[in-house]
PDB file of N, CA and C in Angstrom:
ATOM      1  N   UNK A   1       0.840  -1.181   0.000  1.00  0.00           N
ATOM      2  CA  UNK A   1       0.000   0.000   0.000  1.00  0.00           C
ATOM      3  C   UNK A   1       0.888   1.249   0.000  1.00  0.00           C
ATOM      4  N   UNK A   2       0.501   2.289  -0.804  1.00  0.00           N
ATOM      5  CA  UNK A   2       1.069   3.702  -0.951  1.00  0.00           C
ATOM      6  C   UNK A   2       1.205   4.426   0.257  1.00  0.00           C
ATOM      7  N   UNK A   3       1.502   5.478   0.580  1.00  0.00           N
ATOM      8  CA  UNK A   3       1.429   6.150   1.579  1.00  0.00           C
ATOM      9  C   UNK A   3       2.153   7.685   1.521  1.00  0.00           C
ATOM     10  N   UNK A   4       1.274   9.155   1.685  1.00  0.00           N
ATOM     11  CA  UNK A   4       2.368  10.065   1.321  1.00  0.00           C
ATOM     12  C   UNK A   4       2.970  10.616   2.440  1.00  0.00           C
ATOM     13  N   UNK A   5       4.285  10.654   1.963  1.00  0.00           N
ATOM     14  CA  UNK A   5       5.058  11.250   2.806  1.00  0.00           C
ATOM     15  C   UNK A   5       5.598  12.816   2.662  1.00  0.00           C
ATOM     16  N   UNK A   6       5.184  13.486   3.826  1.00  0.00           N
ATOM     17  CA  UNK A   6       5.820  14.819   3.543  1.00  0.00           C
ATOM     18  C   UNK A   6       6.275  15.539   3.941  1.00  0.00           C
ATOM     19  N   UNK A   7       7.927  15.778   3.465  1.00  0.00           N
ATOM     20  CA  UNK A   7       9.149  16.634   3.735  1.00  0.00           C
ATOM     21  C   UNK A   7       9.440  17.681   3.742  1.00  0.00           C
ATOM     22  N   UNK A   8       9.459  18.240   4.761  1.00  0.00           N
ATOM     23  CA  UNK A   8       9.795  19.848   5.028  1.00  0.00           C
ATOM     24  C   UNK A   8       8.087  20.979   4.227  1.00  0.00           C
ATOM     25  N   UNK A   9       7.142  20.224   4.296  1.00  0.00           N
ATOM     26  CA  UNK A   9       6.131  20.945   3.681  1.00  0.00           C
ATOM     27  C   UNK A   9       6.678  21.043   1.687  1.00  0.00           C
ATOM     28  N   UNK A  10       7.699  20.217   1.927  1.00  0.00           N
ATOM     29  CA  UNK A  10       8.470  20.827   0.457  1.00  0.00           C
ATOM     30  C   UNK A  10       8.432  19.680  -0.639  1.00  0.00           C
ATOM     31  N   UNK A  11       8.617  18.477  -0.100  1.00  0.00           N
ATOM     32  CA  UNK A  11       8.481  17.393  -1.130  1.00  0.00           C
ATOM     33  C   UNK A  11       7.567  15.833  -0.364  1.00  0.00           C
ATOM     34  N   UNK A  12       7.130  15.917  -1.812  1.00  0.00           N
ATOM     35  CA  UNK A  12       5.686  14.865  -1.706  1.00  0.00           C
ATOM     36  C   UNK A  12       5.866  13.583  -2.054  1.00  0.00           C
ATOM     37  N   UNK A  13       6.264  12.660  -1.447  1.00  0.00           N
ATOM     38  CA  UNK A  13       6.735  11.278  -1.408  1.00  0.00           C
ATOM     39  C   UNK A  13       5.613  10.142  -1.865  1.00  0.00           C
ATOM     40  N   UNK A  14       5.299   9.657  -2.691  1.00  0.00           N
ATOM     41  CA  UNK A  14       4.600   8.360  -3.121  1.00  0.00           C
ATOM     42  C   UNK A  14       5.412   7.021  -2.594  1.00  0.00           C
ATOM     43  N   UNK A  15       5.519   7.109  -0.818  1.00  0.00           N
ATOM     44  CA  UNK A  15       6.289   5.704  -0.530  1.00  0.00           C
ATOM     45  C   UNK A  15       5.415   4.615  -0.195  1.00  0.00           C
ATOM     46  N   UNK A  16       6.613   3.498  -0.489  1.00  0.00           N
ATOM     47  CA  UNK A  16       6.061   1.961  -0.436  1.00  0.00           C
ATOM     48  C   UNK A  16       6.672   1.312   0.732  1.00  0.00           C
ATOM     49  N   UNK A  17       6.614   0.282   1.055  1.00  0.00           N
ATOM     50  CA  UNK A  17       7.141  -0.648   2.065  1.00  0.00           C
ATOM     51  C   UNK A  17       7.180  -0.113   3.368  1.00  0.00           C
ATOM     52  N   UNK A  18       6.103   1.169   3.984  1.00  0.00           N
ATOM     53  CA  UNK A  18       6.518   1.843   4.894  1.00  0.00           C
ATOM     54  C   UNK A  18       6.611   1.498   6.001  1.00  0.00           C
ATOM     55  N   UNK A  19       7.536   1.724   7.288  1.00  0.00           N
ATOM     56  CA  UNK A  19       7.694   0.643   8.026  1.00  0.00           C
ATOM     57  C   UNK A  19       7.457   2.025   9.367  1.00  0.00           C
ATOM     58  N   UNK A  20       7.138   1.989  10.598  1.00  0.00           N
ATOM     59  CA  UNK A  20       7.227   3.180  11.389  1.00  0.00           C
ATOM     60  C   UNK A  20       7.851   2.095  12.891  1.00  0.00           C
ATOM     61  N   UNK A  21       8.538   3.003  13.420  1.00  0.00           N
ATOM     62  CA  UNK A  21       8.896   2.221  14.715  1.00  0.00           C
ATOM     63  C   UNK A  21       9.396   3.446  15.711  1.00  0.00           C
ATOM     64  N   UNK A  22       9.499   2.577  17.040  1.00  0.00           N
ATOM     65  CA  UNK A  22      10.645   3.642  17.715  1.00  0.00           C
ATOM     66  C   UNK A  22      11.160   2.645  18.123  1.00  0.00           C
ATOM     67  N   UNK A  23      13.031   3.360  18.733  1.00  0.00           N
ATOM     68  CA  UNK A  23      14.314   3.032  18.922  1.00  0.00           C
ATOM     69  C   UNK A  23      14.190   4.029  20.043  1.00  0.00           C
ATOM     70  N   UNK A  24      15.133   3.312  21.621  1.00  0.00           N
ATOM     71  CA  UNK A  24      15.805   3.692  22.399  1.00  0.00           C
ATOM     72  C   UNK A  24      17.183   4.210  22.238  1.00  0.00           C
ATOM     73  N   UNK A  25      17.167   5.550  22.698  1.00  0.00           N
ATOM     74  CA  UNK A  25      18.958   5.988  22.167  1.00  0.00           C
ATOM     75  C   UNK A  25      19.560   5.668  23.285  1.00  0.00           C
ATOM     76  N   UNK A  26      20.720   5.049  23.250  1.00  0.00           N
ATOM     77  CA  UNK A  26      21.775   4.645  23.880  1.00  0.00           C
ATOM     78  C   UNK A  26      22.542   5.350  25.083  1.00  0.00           C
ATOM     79  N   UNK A  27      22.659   6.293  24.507  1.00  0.00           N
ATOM     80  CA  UNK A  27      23.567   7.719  25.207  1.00  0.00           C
ATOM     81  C   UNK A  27      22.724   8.311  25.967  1.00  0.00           C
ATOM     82  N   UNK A  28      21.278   8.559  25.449  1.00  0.00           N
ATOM     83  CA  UNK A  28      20.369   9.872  26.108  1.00  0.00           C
ATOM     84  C   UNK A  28      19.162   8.594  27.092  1.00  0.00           C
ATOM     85  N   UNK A  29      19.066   7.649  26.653  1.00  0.00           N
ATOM     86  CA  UNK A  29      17.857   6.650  27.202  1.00  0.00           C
ATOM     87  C   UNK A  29      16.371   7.548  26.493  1.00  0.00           C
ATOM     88  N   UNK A  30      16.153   8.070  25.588  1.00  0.00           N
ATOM     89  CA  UNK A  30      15.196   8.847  24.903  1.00  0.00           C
ATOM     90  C   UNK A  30      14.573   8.018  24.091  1.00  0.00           C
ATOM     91  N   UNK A  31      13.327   7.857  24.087  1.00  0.00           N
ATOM     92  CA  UNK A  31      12.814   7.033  22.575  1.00  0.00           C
ATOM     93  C   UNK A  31      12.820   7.500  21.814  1.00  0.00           C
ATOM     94  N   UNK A  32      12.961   7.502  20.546  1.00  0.00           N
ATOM     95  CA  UNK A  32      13.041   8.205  18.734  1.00  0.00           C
ATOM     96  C   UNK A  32      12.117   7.430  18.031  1.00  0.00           C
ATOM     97  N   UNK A  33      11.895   8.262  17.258  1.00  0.00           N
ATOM     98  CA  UNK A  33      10.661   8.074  16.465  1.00  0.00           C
ATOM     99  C   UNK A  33      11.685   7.173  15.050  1.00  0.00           C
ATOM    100  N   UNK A  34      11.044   6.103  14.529  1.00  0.00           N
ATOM    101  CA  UNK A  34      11.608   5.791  13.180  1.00  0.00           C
ATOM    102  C   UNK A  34      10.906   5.588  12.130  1.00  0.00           C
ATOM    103  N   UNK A  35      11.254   5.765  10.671  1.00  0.00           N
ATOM    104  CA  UNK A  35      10.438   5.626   9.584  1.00  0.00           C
ATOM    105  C   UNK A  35      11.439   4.657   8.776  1.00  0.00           C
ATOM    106  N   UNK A  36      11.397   3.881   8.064  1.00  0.00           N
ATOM    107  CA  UNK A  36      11.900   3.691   6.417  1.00  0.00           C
ATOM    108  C   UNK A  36      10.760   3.998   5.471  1.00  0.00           C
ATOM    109  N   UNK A  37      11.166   3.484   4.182  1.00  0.00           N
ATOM    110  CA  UNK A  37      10.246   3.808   3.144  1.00  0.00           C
ATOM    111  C   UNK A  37      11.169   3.392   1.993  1.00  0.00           C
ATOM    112  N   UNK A  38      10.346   2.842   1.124  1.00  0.00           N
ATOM    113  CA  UNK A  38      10.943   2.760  -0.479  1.00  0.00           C
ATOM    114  C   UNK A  38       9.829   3.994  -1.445  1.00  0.00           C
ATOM    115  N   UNK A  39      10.366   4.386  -2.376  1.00  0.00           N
ATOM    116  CA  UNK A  39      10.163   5.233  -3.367  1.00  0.00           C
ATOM    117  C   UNK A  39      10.743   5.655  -4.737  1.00  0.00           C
ATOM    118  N   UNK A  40      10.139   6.354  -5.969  1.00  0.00           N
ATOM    119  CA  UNK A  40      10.979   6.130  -6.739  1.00  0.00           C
ATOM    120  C   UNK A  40      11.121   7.883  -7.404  1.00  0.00           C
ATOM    121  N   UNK A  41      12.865   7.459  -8.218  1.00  0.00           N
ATOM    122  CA  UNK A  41      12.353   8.636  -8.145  1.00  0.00           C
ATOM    123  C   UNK A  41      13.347   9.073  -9.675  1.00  0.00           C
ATOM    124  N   UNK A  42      12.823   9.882 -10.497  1.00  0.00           N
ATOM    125  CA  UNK A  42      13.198   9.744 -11.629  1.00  0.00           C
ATOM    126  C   UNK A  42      13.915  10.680 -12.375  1.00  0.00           C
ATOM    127  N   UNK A  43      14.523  11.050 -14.103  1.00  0.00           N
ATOM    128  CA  UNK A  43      15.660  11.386 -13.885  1.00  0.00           C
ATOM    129  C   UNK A  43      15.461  13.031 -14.110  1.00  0.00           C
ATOM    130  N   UNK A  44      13.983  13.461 -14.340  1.00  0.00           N
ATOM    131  CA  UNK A  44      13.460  14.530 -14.171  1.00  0.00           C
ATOM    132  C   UNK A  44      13.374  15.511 -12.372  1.00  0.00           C
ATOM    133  N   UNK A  45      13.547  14.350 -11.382  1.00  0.00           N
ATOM    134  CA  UNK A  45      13.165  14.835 -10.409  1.00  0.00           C
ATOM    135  C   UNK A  45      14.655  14.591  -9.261  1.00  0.00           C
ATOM    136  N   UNK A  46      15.675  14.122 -10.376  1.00  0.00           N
ATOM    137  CA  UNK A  46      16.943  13.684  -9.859  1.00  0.00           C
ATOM    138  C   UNK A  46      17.250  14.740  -8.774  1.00  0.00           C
ATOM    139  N   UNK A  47      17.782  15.909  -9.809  1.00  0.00           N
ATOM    140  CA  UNK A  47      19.042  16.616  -9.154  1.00  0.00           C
ATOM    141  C   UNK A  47      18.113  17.546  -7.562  1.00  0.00           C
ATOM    142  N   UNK A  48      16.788  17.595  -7.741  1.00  0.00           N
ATOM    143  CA  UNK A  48      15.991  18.583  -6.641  1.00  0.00           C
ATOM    144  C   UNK A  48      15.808  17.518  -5.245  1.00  0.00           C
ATOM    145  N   UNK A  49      15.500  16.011  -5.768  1.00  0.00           N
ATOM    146  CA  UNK A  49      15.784  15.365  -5.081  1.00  0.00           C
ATOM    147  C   UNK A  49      16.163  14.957  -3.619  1.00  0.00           C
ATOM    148  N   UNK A  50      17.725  14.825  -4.646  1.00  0.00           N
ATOM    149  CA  UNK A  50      19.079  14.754  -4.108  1.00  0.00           C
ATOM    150  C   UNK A  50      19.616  15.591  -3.676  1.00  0.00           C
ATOM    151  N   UNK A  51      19.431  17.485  -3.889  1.00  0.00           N
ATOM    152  CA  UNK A  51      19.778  18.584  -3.095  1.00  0.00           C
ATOM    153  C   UNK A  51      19.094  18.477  -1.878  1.00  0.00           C
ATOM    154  N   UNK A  52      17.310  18.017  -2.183  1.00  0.00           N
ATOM    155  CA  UNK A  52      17.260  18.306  -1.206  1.00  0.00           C
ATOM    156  C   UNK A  52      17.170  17.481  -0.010  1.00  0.00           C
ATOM    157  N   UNK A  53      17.707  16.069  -0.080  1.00  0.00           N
ATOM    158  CA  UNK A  53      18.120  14.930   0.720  1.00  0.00           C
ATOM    159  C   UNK A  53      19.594  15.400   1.535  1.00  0.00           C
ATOM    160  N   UNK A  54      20.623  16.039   0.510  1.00  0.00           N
ATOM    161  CA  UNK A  54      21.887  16.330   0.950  1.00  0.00           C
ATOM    162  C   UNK A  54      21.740  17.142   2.486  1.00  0.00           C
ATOM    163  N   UNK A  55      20.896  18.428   2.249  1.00  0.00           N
ATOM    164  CA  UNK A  55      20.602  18.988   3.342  1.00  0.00           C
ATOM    165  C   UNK A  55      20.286  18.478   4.583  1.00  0.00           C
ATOM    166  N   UNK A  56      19.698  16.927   5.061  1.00  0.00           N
ATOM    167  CA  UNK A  56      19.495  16.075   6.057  1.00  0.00           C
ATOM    168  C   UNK A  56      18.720  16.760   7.435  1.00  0.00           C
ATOM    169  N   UNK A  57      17.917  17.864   7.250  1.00  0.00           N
ATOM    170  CA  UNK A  57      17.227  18.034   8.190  1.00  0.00           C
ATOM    171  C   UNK A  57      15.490  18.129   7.956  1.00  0.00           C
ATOM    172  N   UNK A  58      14.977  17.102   8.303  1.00  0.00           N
ATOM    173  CA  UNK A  58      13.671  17.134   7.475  1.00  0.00           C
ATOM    174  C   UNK A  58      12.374  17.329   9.110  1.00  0.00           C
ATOM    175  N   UNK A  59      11.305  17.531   8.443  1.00  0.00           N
ATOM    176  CA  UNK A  59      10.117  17.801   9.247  1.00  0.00           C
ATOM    177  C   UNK A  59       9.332  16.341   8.702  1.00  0.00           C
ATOM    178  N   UNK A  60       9.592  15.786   9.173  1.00  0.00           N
ATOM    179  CA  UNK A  60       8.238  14.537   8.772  1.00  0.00           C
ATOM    180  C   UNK A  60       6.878  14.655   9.293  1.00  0.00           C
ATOM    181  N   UNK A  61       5.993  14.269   7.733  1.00  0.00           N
ATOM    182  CA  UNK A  61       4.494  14.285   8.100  1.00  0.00           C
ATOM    183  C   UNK A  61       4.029  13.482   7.278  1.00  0.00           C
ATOM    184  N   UNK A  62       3.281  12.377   8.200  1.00  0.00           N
ATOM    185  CA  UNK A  62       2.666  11.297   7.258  1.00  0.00           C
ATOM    186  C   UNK A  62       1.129  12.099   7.649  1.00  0.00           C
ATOM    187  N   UNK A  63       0.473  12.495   7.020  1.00  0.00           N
ATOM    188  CA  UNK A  63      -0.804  12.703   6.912  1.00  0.00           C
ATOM    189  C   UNK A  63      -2.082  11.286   7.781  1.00  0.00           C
ATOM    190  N   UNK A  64      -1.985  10.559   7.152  1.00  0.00           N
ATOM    191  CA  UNK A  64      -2.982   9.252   7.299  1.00  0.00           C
ATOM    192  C   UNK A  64      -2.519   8.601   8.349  1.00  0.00           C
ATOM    193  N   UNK A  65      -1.432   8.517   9.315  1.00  0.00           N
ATOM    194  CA  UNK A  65      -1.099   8.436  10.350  1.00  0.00           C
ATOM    195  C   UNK A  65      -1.052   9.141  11.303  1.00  0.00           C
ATOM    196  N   UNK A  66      -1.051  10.638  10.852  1.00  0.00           N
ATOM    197  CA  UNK A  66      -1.135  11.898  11.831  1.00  0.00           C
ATOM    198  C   UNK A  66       0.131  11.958  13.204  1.00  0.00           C
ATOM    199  N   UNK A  67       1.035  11.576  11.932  1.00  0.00           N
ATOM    200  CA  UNK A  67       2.799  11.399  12.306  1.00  0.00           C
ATOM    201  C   UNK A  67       3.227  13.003  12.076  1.00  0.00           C
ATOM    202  N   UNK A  68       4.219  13.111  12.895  1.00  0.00           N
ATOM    203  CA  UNK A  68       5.292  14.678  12.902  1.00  0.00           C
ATOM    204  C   UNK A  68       5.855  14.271  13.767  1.00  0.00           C
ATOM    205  N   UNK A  69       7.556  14.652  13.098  1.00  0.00           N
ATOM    206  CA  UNK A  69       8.119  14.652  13.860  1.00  0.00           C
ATOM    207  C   UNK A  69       9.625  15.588  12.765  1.00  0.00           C
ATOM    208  N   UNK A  70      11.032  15.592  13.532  1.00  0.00           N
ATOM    209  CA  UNK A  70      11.829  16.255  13.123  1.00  0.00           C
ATOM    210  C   UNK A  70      12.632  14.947  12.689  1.00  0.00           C
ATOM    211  N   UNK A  71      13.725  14.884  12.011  1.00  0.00           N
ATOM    212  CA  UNK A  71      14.222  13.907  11.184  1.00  0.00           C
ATOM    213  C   UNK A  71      15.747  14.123  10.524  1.00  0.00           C
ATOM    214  N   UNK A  72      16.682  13.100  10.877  1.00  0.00           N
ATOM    215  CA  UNK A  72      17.928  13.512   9.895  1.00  0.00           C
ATOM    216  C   UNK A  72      17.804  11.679   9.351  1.00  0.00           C
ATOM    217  N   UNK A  73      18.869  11.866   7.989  1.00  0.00           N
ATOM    218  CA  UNK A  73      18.854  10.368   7.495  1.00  0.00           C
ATOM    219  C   UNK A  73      19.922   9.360   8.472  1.00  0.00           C
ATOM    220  N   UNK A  74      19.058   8.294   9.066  1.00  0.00           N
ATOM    221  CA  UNK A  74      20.159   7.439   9.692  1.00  0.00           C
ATOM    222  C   UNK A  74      20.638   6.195   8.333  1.00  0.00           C
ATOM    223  N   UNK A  75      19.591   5.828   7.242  1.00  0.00           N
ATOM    224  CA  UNK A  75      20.390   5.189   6.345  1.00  0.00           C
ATOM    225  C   UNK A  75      19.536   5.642   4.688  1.00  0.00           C
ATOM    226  N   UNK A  76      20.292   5.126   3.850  1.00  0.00           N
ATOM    227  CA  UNK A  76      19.711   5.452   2.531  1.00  0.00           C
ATOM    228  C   UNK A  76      20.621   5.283   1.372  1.00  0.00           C
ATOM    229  N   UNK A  77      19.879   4.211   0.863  1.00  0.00           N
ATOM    230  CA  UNK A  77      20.448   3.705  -0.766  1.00  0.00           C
ATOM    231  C   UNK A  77      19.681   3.969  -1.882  1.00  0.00           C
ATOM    232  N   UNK A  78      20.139   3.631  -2.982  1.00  0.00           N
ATOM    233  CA  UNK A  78      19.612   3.839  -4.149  1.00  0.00           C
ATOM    234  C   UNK A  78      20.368   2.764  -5.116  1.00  0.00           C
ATOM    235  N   UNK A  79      18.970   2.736  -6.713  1.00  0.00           N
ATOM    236  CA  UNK A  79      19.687   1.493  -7.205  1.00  0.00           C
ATOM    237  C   UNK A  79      20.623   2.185  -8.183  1.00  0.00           C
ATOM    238  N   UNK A  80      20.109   3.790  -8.182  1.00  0.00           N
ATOM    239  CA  UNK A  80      21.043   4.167  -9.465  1.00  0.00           C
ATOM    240  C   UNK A  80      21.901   5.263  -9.263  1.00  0.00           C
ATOM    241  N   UNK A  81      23.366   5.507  -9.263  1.00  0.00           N
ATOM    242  CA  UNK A  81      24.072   6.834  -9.056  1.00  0.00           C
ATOM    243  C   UNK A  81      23.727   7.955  -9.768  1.00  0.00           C
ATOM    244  N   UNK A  82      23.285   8.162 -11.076  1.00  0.00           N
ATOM    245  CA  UNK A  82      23.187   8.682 -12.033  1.00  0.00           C
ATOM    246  C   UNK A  82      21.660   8.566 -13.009  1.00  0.00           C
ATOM    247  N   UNK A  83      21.329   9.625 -12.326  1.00  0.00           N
ATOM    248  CA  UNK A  83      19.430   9.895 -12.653  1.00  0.00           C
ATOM    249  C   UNK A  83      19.850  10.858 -13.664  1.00  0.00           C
ATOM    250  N   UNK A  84      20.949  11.304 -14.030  1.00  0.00           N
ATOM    251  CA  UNK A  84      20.869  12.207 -15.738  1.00  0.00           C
ATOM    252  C   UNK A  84      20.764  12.092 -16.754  1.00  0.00           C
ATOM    253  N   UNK A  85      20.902  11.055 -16.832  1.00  0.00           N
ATOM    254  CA  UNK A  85      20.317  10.360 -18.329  1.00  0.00           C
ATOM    255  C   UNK A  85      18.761  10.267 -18.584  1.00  0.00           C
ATOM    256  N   UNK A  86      18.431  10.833 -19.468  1.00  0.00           N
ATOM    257  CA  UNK A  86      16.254  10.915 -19.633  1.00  0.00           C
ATOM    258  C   UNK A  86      16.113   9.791 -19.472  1.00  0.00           C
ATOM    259  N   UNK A  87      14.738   9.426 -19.190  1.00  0.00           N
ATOM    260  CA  UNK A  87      13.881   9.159 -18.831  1.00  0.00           C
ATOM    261  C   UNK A  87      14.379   7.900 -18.079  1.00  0.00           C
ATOM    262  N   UNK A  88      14.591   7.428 -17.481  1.00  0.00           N
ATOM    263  CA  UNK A  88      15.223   6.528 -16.289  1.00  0.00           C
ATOM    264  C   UNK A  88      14.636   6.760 -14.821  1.00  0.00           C
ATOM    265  N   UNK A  89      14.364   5.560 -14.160  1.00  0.00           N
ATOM    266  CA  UNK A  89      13.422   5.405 -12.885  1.00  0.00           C
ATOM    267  C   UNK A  89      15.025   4.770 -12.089  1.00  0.00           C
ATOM    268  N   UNK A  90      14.947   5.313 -10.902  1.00  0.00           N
ATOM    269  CA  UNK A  90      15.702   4.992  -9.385  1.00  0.00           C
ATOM    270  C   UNK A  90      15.223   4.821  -8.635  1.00  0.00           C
ATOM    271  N   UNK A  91      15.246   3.351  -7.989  1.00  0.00           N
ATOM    272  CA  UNK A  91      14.399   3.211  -6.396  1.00  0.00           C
ATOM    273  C   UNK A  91      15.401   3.406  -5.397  1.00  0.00           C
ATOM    274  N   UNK A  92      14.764   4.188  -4.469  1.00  0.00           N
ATOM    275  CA  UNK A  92      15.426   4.854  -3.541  1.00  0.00           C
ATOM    276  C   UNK A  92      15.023   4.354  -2.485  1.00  0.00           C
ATOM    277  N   UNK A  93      15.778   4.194  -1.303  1.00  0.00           N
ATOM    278  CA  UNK A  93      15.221   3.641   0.505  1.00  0.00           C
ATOM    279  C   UNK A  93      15.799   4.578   1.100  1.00  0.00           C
ATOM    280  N   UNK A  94      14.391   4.903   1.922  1.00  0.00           N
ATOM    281  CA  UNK A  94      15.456   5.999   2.998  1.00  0.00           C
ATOM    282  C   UNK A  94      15.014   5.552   4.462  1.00  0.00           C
ATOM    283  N   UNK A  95      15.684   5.483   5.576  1.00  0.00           N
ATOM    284  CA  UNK A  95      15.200   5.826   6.622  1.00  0.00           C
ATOM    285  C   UNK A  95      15.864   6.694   7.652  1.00  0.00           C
ATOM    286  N   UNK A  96      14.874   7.234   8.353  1.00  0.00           N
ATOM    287  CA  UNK A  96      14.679   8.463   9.279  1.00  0.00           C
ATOM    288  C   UNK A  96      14.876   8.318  10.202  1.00  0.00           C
ATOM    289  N   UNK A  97      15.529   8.756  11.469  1.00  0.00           N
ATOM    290  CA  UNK A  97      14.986   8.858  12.561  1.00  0.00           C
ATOM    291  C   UNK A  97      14.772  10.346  13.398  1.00  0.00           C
ATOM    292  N   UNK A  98      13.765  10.472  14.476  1.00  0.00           N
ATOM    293  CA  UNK A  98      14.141  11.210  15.116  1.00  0.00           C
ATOM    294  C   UNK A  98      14.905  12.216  15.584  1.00  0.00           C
ATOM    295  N   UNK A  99      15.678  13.428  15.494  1.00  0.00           N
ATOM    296  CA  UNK A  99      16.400  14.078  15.935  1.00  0.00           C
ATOM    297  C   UNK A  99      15.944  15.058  16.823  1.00  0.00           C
ATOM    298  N   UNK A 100      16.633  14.516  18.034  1.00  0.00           N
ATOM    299  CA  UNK A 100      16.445  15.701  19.362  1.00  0.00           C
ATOM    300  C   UNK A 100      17.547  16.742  19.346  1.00  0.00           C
ATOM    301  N   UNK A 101      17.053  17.667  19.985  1.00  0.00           N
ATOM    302  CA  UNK A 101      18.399  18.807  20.510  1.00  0.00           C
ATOM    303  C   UNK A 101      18.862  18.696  21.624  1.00  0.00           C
TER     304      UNK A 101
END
């Protein structure tokens, strides 16, 4: 099942495999909020993407869960380095967790 995900009010995620959990942090004894997700993402929507993944500070909002929370990437792959070539699809995994101050 689909599910949208949405980043910084800024980008609109069509993810799959979505998984939600929390994790105990080690250091602080704090629970954190966790997400993964698969998604795809193509070679039109590459480079805005990927800028704006680089940046690593996200606002998560799953709508249909009535999830928020703040977010940096704890992991994230992809099947393709190179989304510049037209018309070409990349599945991407990301997951999130939590970030406290």
């Amino acid at each position: 099942m689909n599910q949208t995900i949405i980043l910084n009010d800024d980008l609109t995620i069509d993810a799959t495999n979505v998984d939600t959990g929390e994790v105990i942090d080690q250091k602080t004894g704090q629970t954190k909020q966790t997400i993964s997700f698969d998604f795809k993402v193509t070679s039109e929507e590459y480079h805005r993407v990927t800028s704006f993944l680089y940046k690593n500070d996200f606002k998560v909002n799953i709508p249909d869960l009535n999830l928020t929370f703040p977010a940096v990437i704890q992991n994230y792959s992809t099947s393709v380095t190179n989304l510049y070539k037209e018309n070409q699809v990349g599945d991407y995994s990301l997951e999130l967790i939590e970030k406290t101050d």
